[in-house]
Protein backbone atom coordinates (compact mmCIF):
# COMPACT_ATOMS: atom_id res chain seq x y z
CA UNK A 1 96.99 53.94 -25.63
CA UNK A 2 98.50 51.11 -27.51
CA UNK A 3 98.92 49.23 -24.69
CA UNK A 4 95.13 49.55 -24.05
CA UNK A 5 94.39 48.51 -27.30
CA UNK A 6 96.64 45.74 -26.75
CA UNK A 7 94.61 44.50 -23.84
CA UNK A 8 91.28 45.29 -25.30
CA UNK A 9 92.11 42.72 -28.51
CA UNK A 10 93.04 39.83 -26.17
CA UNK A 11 90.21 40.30 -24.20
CA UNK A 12 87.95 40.23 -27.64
CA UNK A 13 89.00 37.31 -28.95
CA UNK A 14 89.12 35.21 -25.38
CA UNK A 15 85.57 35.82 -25.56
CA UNK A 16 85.32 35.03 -28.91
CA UNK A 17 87.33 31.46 -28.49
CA UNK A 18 85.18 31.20 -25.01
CA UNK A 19 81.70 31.38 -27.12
CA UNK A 20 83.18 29.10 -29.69
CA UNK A 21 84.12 26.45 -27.07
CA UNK A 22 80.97 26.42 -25.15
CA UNK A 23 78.77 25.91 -28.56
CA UNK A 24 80.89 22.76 -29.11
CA UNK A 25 80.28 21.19 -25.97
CA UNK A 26 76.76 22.05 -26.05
CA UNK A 27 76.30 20.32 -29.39
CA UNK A 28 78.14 17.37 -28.27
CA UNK A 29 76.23 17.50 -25.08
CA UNK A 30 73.05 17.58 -27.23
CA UNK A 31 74.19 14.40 -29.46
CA UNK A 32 75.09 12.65 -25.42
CA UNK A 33 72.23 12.91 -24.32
CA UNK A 34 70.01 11.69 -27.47
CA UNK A 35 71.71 8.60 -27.05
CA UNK A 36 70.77 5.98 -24.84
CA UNK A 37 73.57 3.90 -23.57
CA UNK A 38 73.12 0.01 -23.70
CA UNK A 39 74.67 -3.57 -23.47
CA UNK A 40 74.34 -6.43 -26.40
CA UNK A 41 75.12 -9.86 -27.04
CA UNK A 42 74.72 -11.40 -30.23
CA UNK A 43 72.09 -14.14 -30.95
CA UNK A 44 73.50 -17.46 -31.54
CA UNK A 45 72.19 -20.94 -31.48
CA UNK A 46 72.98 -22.92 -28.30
CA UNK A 47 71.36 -26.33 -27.23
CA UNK A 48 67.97 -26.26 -25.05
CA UNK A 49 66.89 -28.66 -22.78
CA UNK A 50 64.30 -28.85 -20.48
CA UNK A 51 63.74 -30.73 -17.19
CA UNK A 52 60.99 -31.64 -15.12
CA UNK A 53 61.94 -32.29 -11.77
CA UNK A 54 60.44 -34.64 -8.78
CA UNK A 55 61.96 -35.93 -5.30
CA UNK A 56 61.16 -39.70 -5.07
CA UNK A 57 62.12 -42.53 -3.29
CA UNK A 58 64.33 -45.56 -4.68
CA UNK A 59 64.19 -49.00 -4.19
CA UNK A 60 65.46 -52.65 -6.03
CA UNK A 61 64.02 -53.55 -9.29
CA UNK A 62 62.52 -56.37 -7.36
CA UNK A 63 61.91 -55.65 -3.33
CA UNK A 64 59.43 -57.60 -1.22
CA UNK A 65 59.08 -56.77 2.82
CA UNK A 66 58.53 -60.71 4.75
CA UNK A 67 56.33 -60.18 7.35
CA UNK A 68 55.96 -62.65 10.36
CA UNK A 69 53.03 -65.56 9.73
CA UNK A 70 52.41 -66.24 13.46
CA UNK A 71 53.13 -64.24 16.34
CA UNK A 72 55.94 -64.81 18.97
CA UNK A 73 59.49 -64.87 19.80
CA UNK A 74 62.39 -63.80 17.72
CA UNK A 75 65.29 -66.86 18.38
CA UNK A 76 67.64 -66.00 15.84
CA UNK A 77 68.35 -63.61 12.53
CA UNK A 78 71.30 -65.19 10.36
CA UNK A 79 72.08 -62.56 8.04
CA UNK A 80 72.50 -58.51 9.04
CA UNK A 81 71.44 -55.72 6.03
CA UNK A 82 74.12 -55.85 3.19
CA UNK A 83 74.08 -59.51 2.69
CA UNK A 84 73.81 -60.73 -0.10
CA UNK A 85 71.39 -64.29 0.44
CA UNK A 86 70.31 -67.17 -1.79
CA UNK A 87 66.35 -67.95 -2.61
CA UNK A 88 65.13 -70.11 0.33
CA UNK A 89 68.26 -69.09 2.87
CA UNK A 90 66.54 -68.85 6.27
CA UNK A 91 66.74 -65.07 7.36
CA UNK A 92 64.94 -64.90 10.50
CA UNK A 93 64.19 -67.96 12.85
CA UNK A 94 61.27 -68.18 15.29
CA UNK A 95 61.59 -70.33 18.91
CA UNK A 96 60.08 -73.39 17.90
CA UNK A 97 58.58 -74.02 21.19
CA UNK A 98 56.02 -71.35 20.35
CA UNK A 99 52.63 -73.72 21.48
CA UNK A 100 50.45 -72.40 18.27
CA UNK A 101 52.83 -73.67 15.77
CA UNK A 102 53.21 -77.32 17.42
CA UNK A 103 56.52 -77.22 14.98
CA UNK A 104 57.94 -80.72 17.72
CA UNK A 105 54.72 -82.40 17.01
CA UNK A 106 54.54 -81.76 13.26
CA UNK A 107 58.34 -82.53 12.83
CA UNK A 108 58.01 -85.96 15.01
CA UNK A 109 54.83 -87.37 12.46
CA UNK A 110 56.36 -86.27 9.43
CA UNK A 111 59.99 -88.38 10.40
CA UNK A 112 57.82 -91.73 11.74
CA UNK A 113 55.60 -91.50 8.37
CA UNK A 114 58.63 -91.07 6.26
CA UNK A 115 59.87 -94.25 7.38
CA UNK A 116 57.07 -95.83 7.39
CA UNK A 117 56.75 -95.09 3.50
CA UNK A 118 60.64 -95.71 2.99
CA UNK A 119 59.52 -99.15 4.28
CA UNK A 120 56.46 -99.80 2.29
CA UNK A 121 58.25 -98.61 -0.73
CA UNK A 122 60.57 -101.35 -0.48
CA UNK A 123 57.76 -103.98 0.08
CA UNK A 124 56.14 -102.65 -2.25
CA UNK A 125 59.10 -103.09 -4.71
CA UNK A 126 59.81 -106.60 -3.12
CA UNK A 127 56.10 -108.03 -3.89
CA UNK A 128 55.65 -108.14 -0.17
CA UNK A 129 52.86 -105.58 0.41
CA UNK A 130 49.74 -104.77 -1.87
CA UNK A 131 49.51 -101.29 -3.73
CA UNK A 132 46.53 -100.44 -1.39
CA UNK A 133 48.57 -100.73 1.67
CA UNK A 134 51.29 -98.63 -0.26
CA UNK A 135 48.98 -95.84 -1.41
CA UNK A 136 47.40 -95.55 2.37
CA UNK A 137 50.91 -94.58 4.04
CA UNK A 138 51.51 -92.52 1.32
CA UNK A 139 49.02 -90.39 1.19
CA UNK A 140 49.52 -90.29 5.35
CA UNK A 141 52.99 -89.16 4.36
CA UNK A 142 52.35 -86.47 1.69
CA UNK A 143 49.80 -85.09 4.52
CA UNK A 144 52.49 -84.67 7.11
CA UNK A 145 55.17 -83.62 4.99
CA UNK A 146 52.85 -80.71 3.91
CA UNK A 147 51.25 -79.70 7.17
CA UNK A 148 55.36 -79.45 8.78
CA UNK A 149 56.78 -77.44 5.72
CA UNK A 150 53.47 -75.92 6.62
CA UNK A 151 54.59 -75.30 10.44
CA UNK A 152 58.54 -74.97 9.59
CA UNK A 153 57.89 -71.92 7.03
CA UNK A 154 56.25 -70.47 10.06
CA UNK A 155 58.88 -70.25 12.02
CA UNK A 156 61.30 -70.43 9.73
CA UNK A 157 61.62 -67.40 7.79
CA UNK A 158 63.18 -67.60 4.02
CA UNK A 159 64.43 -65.18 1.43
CA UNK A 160 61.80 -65.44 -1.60
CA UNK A 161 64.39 -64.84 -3.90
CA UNK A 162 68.46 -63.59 -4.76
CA UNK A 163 68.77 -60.10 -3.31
CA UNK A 164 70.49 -57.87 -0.63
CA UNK A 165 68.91 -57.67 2.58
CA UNK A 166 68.32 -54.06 2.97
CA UNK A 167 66.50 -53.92 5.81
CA UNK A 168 66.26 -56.03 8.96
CA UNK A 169 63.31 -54.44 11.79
CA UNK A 170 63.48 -56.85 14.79
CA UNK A 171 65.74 -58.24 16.80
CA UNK A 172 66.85 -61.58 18.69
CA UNK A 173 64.56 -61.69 21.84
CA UNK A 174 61.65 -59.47 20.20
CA UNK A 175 58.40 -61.08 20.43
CA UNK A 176 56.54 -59.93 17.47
CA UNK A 177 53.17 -59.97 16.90
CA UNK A 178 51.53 -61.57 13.90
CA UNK A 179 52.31 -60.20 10.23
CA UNK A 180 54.98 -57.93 11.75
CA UNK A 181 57.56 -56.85 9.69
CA UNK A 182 60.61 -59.04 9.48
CA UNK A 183 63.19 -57.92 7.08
CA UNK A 184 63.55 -56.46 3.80
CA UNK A 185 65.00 -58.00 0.73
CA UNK A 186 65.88 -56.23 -2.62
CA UNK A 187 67.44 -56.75 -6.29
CA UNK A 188 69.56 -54.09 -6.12
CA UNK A 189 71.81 -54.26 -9.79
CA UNK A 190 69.11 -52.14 -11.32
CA UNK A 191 67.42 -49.33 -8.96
CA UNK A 192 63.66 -48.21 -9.59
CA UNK A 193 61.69 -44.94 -8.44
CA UNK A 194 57.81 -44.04 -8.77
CA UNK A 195 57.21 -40.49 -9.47
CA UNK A 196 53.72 -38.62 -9.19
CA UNK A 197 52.70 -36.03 -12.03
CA UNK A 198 49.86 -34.11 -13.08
CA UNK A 199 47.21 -34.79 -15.74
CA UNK A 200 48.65 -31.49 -17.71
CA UNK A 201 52.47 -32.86 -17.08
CA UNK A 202 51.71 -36.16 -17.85
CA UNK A 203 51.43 -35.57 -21.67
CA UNK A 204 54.78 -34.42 -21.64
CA UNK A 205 56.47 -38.40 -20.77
CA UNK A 206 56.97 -40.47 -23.33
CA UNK A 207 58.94 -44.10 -22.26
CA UNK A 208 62.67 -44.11 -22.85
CA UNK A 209 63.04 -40.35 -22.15
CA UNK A 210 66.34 -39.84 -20.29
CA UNK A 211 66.30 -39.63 -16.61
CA UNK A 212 69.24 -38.33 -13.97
CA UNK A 213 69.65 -38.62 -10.50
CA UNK A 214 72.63 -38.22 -8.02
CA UNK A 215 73.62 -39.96 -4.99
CA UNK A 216 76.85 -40.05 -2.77
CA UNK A 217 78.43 -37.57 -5.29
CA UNK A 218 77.82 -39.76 -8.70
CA UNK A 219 75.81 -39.04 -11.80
CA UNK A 220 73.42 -41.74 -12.87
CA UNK A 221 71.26 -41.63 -16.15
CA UNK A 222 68.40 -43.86 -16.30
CA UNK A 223 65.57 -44.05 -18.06
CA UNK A 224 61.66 -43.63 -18.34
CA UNK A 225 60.13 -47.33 -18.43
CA UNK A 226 56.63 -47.02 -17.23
CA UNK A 227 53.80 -44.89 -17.39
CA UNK A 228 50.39 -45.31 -15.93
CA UNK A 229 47.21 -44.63 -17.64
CA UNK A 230 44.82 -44.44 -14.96
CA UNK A 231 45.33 -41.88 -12.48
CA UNK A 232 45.81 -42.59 -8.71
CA UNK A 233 42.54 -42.07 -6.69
CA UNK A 234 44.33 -41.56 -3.58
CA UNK A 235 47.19 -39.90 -5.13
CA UNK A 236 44.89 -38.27 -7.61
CA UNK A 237 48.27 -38.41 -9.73
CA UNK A 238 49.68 -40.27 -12.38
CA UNK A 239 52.47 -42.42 -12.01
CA UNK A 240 56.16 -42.39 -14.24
CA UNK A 241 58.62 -45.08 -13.33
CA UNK A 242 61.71 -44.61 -14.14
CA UNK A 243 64.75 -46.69 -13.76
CA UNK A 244 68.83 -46.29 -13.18
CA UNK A 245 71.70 -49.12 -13.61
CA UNK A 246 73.44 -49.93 -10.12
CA UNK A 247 75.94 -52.28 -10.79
CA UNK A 248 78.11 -51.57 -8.12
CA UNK A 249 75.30 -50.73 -5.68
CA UNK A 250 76.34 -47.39 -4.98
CA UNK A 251 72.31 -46.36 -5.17
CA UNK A 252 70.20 -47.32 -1.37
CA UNK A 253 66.79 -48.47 -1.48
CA UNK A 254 64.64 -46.14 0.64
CA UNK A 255 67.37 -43.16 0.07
CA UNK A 256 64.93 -39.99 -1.24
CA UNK A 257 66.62 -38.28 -4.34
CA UNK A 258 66.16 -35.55 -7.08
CA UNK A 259 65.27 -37.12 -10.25
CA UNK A 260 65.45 -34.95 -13.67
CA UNK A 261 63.82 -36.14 -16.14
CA UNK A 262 64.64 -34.91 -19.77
CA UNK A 263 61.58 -33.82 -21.53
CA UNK A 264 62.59 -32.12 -24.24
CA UNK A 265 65.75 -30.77 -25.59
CA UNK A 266 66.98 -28.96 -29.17
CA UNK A 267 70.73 -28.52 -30.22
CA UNK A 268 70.10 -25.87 -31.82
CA UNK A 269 68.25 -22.93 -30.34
CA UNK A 270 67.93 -19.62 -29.51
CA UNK A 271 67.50 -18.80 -26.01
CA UNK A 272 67.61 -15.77 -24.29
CA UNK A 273 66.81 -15.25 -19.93
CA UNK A 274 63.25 -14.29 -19.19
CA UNK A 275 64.02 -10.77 -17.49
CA UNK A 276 64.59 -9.59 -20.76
CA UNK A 277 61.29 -10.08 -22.25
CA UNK A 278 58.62 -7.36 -21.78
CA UNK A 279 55.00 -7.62 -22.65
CA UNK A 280 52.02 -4.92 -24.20
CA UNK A 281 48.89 -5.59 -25.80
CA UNK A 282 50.46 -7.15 -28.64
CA UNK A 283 52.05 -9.75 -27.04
CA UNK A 284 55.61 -10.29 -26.22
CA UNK A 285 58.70 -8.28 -27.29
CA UNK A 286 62.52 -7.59 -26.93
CA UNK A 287 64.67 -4.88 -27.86
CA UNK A 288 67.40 -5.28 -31.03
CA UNK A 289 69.95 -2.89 -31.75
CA UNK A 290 70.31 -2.19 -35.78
CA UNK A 291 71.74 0.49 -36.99
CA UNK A 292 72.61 2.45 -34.36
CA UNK A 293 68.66 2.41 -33.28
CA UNK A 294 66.98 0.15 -30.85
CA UNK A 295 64.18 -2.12 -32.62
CA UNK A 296 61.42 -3.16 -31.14
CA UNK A 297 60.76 -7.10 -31.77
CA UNK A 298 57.78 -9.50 -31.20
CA UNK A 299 58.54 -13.04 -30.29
CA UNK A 300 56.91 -16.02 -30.21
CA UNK A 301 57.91 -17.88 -26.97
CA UNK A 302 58.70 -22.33 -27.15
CA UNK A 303 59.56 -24.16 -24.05
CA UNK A 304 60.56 -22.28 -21.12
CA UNK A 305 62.94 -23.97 -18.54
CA UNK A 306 63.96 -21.90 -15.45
CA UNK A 307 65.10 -18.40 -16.53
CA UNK A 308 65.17 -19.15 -19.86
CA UNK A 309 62.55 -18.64 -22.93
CA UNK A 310 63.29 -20.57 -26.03
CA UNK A 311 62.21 -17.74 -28.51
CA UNK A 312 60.89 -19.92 -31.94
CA UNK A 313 60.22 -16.56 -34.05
CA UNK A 314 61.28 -13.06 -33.74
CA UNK A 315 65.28 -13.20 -33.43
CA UNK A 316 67.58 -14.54 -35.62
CA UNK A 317 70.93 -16.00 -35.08
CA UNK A 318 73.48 -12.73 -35.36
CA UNK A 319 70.82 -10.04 -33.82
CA UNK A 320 72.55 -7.90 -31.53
CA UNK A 321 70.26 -8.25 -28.33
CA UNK A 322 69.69 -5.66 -25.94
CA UNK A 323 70.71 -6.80 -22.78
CA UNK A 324 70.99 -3.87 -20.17
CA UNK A 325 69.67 -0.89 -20.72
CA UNK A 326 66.39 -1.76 -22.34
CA UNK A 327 63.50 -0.15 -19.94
CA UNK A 328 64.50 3.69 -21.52
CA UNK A 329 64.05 2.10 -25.02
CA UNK A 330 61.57 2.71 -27.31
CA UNK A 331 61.26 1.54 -31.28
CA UNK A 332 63.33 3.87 -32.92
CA UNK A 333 65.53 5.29 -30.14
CA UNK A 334 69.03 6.22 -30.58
CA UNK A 335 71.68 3.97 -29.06
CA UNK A 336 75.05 3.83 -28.38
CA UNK A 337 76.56 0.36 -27.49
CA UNK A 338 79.01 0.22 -24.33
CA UNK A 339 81.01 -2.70 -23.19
């Protein structure tokens, strides 16, 4: 009997301890499951900026394409793209033979009546002609003088100013037709680029704003300098020039590159990644945790750039910002924060 009574008080108070145990984890189960589990970060100012950006082409601060004047053949080109040629060098020679330039018959009247008024000048000087006689050659002289410079810058094709020639399209032998394009020449120290923009993103350029582009691996930071004020009608666009230093000509004209420009920027801002913003009828909102409770908070949204809302009201710098975990949330929910 005793040891039945023996067995019969174990068994009593494992069921006892049993019920005891179970009501435990319930409760704590209970306290689990009120509790929804999220990530935070804390608020803290960071610098903003914000970039608009374009794909454009560059080219010299000062470019001009030479086109031929008169059509025929191509005798000789005396500089190859990367030179670096004087105003008035001779970049591209014609055959001078060409019959509708008559460059022999210009050349041999200009060198008789240059004589000829080398000679009356020093009668002239000497007392030994009249100023009549003198002012007749001359003016026969200035005429054929003009008419082969005339003739010779035909065929004879100069730089119009300092520059690189960046481009050369023909070759010895071609024969080219009339106001074909020859070569091109470009200023090269300083690179510019036209972009196109929108009436509604044109308000946002102001001149001087920063500009960045990269080429061959490099960083280069330019600079607004131009903005039009009449739109395109072609284009119906606006144009923003912008321009970069090159002074070791690392930048190509003609190359196509991503340009950045900087339109606005804050050191000091709060900014949080758009995925975490939600919207109701009241406008837009993101969850806070305080005091163990999520919180629901309106925002009003500044610039946006990419994934990123500058918030200007709403959060302040040491909120602890839901960050994962936020669609079960409601104002007023229970939280528990998890790393």
């Amino acid at each position: 009997m005793k040891s039945n009574k023996t067995i019969l008080v174990v068994m009593i108070l494992s069921a006892f301890l049993l019920t005891n145990c179970g009501g435990e984890n319930k409760s704590e189960q209970q306290v689990s499951e009120n509790e929804i589990p999220v990530k935070v970060e804390e608020v803290k100012f960071q610098p903003f900026e914000k970039y608009l950006t374009f794909y454009s082409k560059l080219s010299g601060i000062k470019e001009a394409t030479k086109g031929a004047m008169i059509g025929g053949k191509i005798e000789k080109i005396n500089f190859t793209v990367g030179a670096y040629v004087k105003e008035r060098d001779v970049v591209v020679e014609f055959d001078t033979y060409n019959p509708a330039a008559q460059y022999e018959q210009a050349k041999t009247a200009y060198e008789n009546l240059k004589k000829n008024y080398e000679r009356m000048k020093a009668l002239l000087q000497a007392g030994e002609t009249s100023q009549s006689n003198f002012d007749a050659i001359e003016t026969q002289y200035l005429v054929a003088k003009r008419n082969y410079e005339s003739v010779r810058q035909m065929l004879f094709i100069e730089a119009p100013f300092d520059g690189v020639i960046v481009d050369v399209k023909v070759h010895p032998g071609d024969n080219v037709k009339n106001e074909a394009a020859l070569f091109t020449i470009s200023q090269i120290s300083k690179m510019r680029s036209k972009i196109w923009v929108s009436e509604k993103e044109l308000s946002q350029f102001k001149k001087g704003m920063k500009a960045i582009t990269e080429f061959a691996g490099e960083k280069f930071v330019g600079r607004v300098v131009e903005i039009s004020m009449a739109i395109d009608p072609m284009k119906q666009a606006f144009f923003v020039e912008v321009e970069f230093d090159n002074p070791r000509g690392i930048l190509k004209s003609g190359v196509t590159t991503e340009i950045k420009i900087l339109t606005y920027e804050n050191p000091k801002a709060i900014i949080i990644p758009r995925n975490l913003v939600n919207k109701d009828e009241n406008g837009l909102y993101v969850f806070v945790v305080k005091n163990n409770q999520a919180e629901k908070r309106y925002i009003t949204n500044g610039k946006e750039s990419g994934l990123y809302y500058e918030v200007s009201n709403g959060l302040n710098e040491g909120d602890m910002l839901v960050v994962k975990g936020s669609a079960q949330l409601d104002n007023g929910t229970n939280v528990k924060i998890i790393q």
